[in-house]
PDB file of N, CA and C in Angstrom:
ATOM      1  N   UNK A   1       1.293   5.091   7.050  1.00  0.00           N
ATOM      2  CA  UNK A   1       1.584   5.537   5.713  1.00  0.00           C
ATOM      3  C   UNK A   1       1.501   7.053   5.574  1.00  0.00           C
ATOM      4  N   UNK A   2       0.634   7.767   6.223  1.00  0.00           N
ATOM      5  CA  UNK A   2       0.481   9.281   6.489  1.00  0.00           C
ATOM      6  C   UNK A   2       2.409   9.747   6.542  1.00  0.00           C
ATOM      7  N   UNK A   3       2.890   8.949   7.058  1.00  0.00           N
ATOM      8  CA  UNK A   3       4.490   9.700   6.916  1.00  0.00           C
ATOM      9  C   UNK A   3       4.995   9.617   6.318  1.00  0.00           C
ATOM     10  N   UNK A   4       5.032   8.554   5.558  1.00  0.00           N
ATOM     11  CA  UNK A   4       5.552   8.145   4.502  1.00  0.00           C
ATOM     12  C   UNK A   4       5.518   9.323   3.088  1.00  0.00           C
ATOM     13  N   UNK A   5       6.361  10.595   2.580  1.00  0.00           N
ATOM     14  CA  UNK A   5       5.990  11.562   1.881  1.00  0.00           C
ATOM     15  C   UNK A   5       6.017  10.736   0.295  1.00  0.00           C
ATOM     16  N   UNK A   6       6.616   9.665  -0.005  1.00  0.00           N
ATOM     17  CA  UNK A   6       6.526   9.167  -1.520  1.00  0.00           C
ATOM     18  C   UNK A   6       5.531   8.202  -1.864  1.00  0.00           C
ATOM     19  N   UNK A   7       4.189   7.634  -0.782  1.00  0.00           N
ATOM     20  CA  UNK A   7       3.483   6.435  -0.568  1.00  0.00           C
ATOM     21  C   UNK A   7       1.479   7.544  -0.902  1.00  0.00           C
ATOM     22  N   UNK A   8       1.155   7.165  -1.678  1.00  0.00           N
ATOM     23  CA  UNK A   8      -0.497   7.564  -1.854  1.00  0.00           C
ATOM     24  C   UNK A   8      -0.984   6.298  -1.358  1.00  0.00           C
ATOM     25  N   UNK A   9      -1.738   6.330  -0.621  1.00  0.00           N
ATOM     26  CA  UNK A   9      -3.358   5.345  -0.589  1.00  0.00           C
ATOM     27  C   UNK A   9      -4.681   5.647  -1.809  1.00  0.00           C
ATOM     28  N   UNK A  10      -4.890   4.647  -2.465  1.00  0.00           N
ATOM     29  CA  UNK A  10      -5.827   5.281  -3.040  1.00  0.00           C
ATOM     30  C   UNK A  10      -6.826   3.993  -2.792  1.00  0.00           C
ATOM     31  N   UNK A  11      -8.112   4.742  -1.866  1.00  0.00           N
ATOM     32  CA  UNK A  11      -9.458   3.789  -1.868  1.00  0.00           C
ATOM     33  C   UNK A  11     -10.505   3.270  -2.915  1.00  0.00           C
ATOM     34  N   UNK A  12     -11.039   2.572  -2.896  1.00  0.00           N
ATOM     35  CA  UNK A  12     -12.109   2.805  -4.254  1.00  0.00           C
ATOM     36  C   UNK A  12     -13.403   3.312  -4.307  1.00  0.00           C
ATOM     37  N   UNK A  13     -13.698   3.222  -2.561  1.00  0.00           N
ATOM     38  CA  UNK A  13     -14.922   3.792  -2.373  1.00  0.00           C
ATOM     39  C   UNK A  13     -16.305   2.950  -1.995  1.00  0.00           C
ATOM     40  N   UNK A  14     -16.016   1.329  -2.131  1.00  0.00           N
ATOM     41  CA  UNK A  14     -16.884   0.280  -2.079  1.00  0.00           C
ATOM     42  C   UNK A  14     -17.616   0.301  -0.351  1.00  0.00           C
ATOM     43  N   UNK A  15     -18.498   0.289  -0.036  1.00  0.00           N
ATOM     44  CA  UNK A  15     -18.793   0.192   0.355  1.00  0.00           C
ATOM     45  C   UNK A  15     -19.004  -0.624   1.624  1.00  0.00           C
ATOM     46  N   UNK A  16     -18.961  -2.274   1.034  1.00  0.00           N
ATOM     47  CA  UNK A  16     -19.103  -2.725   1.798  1.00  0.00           C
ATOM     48  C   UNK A  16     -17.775  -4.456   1.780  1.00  0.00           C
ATOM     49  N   UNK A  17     -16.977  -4.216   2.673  1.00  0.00           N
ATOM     50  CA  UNK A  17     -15.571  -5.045   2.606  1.00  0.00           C
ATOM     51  C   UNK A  17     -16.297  -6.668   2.787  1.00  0.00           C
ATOM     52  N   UNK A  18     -15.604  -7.608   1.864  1.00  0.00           N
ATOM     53  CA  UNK A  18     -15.794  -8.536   1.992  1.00  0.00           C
ATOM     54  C   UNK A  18     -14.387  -9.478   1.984  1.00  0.00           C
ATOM     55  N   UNK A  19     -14.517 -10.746   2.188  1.00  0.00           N
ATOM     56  CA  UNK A  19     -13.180 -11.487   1.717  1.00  0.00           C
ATOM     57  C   UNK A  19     -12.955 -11.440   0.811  1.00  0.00           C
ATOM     58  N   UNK A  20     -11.250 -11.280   0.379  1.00  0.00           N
ATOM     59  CA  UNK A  20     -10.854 -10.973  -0.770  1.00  0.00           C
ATOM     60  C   UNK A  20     -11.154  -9.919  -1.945  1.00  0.00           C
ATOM     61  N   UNK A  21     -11.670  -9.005  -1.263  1.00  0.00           N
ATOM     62  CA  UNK A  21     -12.483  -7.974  -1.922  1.00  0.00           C
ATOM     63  C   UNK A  21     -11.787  -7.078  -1.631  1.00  0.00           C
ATOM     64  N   UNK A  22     -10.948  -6.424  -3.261  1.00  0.00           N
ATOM     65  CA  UNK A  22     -10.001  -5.395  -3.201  1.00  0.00           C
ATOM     66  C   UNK A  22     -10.714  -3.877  -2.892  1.00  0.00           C
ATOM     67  N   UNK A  23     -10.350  -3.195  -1.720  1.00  0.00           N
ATOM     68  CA  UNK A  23     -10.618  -1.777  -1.272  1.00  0.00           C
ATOM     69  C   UNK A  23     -10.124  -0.527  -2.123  1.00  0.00           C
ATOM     70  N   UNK A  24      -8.915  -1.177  -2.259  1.00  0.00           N
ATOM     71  CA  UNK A  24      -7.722   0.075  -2.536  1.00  0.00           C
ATOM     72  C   UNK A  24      -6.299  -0.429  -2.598  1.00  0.00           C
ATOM     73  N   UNK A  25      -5.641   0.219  -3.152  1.00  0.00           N
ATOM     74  CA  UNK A  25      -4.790   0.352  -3.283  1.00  0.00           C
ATOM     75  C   UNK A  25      -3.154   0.930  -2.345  1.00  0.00           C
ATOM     76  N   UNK A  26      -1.728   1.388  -2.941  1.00  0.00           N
ATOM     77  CA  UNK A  26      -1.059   1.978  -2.639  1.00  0.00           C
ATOM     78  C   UNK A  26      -0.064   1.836  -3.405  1.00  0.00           C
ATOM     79  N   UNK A  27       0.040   3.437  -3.463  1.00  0.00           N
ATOM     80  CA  UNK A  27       1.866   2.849  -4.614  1.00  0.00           C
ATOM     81  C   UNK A  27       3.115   3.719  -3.668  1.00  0.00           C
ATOM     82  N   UNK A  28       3.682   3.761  -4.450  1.00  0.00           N
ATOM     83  CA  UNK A  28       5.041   4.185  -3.671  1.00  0.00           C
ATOM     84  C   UNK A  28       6.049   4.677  -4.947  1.00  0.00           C
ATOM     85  N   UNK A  29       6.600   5.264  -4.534  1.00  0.00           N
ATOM     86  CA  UNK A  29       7.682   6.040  -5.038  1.00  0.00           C
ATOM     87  C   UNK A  29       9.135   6.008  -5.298  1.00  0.00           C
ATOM     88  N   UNK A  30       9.997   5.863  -5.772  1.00  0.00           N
ATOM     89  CA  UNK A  30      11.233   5.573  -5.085  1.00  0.00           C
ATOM     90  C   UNK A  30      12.356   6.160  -6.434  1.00  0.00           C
ATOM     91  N   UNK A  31      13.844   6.413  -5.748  1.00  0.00           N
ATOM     92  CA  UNK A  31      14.768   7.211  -6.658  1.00  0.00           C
ATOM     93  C   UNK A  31      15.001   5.999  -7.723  1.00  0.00           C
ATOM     94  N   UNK A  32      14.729   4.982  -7.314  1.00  0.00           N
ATOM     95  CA  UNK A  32      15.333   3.484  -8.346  1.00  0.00           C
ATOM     96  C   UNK A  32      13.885   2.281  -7.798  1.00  0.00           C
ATOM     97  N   UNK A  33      14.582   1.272  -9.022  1.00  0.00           N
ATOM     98  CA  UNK A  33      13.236   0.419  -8.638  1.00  0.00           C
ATOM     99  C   UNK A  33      13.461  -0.674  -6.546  1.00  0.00           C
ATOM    100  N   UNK A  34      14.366  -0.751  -6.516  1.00  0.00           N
ATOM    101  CA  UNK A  34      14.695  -0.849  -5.064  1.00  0.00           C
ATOM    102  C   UNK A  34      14.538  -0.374  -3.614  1.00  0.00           C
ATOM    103  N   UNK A  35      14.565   0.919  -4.430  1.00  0.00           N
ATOM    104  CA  UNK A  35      14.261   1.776  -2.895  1.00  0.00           C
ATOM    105  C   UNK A  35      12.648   1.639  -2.975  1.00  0.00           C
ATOM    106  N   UNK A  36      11.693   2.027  -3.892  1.00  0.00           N
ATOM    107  CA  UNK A  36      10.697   2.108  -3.913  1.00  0.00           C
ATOM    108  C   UNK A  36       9.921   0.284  -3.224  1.00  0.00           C
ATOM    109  N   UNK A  37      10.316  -0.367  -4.392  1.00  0.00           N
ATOM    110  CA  UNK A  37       9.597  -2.079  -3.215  1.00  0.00           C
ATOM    111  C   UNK A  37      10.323  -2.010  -1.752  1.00  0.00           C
ATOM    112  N   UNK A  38      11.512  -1.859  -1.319  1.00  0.00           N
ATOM    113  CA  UNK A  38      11.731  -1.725   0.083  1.00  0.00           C
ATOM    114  C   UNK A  38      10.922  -0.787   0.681  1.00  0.00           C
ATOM    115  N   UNK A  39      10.557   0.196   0.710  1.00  0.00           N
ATOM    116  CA  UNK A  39       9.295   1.185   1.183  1.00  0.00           C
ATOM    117  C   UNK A  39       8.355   1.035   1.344  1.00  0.00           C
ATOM    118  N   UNK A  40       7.848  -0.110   0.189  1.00  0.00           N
ATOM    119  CA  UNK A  40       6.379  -0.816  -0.216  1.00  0.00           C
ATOM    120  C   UNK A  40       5.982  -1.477   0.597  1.00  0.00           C
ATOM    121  N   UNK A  41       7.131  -2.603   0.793  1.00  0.00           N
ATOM    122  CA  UNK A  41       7.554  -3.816   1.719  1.00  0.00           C
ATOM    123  C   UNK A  41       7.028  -3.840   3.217  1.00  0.00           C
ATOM    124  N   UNK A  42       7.428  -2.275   3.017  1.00  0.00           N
ATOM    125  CA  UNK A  42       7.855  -1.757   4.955  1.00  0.00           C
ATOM    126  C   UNK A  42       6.977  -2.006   5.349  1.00  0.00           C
ATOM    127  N   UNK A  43       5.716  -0.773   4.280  1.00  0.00           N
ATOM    128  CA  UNK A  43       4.673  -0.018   4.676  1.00  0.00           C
ATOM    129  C   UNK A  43       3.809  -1.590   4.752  1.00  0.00           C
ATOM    130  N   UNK A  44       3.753  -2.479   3.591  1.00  0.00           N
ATOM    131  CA  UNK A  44       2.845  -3.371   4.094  1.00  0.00           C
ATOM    132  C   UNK A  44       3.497  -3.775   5.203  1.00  0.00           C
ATOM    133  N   UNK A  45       4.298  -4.289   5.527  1.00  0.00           N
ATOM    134  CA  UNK A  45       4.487  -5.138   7.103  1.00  0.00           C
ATOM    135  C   UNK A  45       3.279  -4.035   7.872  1.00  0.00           C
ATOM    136  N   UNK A  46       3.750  -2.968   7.832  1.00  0.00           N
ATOM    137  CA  UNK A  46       3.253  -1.684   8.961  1.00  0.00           C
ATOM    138  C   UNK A  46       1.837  -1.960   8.991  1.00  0.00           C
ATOM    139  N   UNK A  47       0.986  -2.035   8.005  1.00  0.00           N
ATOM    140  CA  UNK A  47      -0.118  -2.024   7.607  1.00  0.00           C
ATOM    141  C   UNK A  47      -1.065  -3.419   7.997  1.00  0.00           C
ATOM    142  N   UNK A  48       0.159  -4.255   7.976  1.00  0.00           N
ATOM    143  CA  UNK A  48      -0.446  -5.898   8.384  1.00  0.00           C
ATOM    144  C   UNK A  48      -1.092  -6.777   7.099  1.00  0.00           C
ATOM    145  N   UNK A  49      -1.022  -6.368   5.729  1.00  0.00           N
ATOM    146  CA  UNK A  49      -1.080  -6.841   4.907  1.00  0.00           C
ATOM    147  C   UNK A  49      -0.512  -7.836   4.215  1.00  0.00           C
ATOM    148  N   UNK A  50      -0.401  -8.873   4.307  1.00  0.00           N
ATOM    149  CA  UNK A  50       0.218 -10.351   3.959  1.00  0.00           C
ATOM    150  C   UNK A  50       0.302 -10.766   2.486  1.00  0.00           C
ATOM    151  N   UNK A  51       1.207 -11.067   1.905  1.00  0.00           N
ATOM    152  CA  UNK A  51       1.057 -11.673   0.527  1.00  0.00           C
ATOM    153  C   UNK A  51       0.051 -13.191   0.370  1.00  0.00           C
ATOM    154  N   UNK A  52      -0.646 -12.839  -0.954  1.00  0.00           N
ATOM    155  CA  UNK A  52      -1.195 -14.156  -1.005  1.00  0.00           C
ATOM    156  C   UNK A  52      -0.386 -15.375  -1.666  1.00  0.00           C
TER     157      UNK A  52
END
């Protein structure tokens, strides 16, 4: 995601990760609402993050 120039991470700061226990975040950017979820999309595949 570091390359990604339209994508922030934002953490929350918790301490300590559990199941199902939201960390953080990420949004994304995009010229239309399309480009931006395809980017989103990517970055989760990239990331290994799975829909529930």
């Amino acid at each position: 995601m570091p390359n990604h120039p339209r994508a922030k991470l934002h953490l929350y700061g918790k301490r300590e990760a559990r199941t199902r226990r939201k960390m953080g975040h990420f949004t994304v950017l995009g010229d239309t609402f399309d480009a931006a979820l395809n980017d989103a999309l990517a970055i989760r595949k990239a990331l290994g993050i799975g829909a529930d």
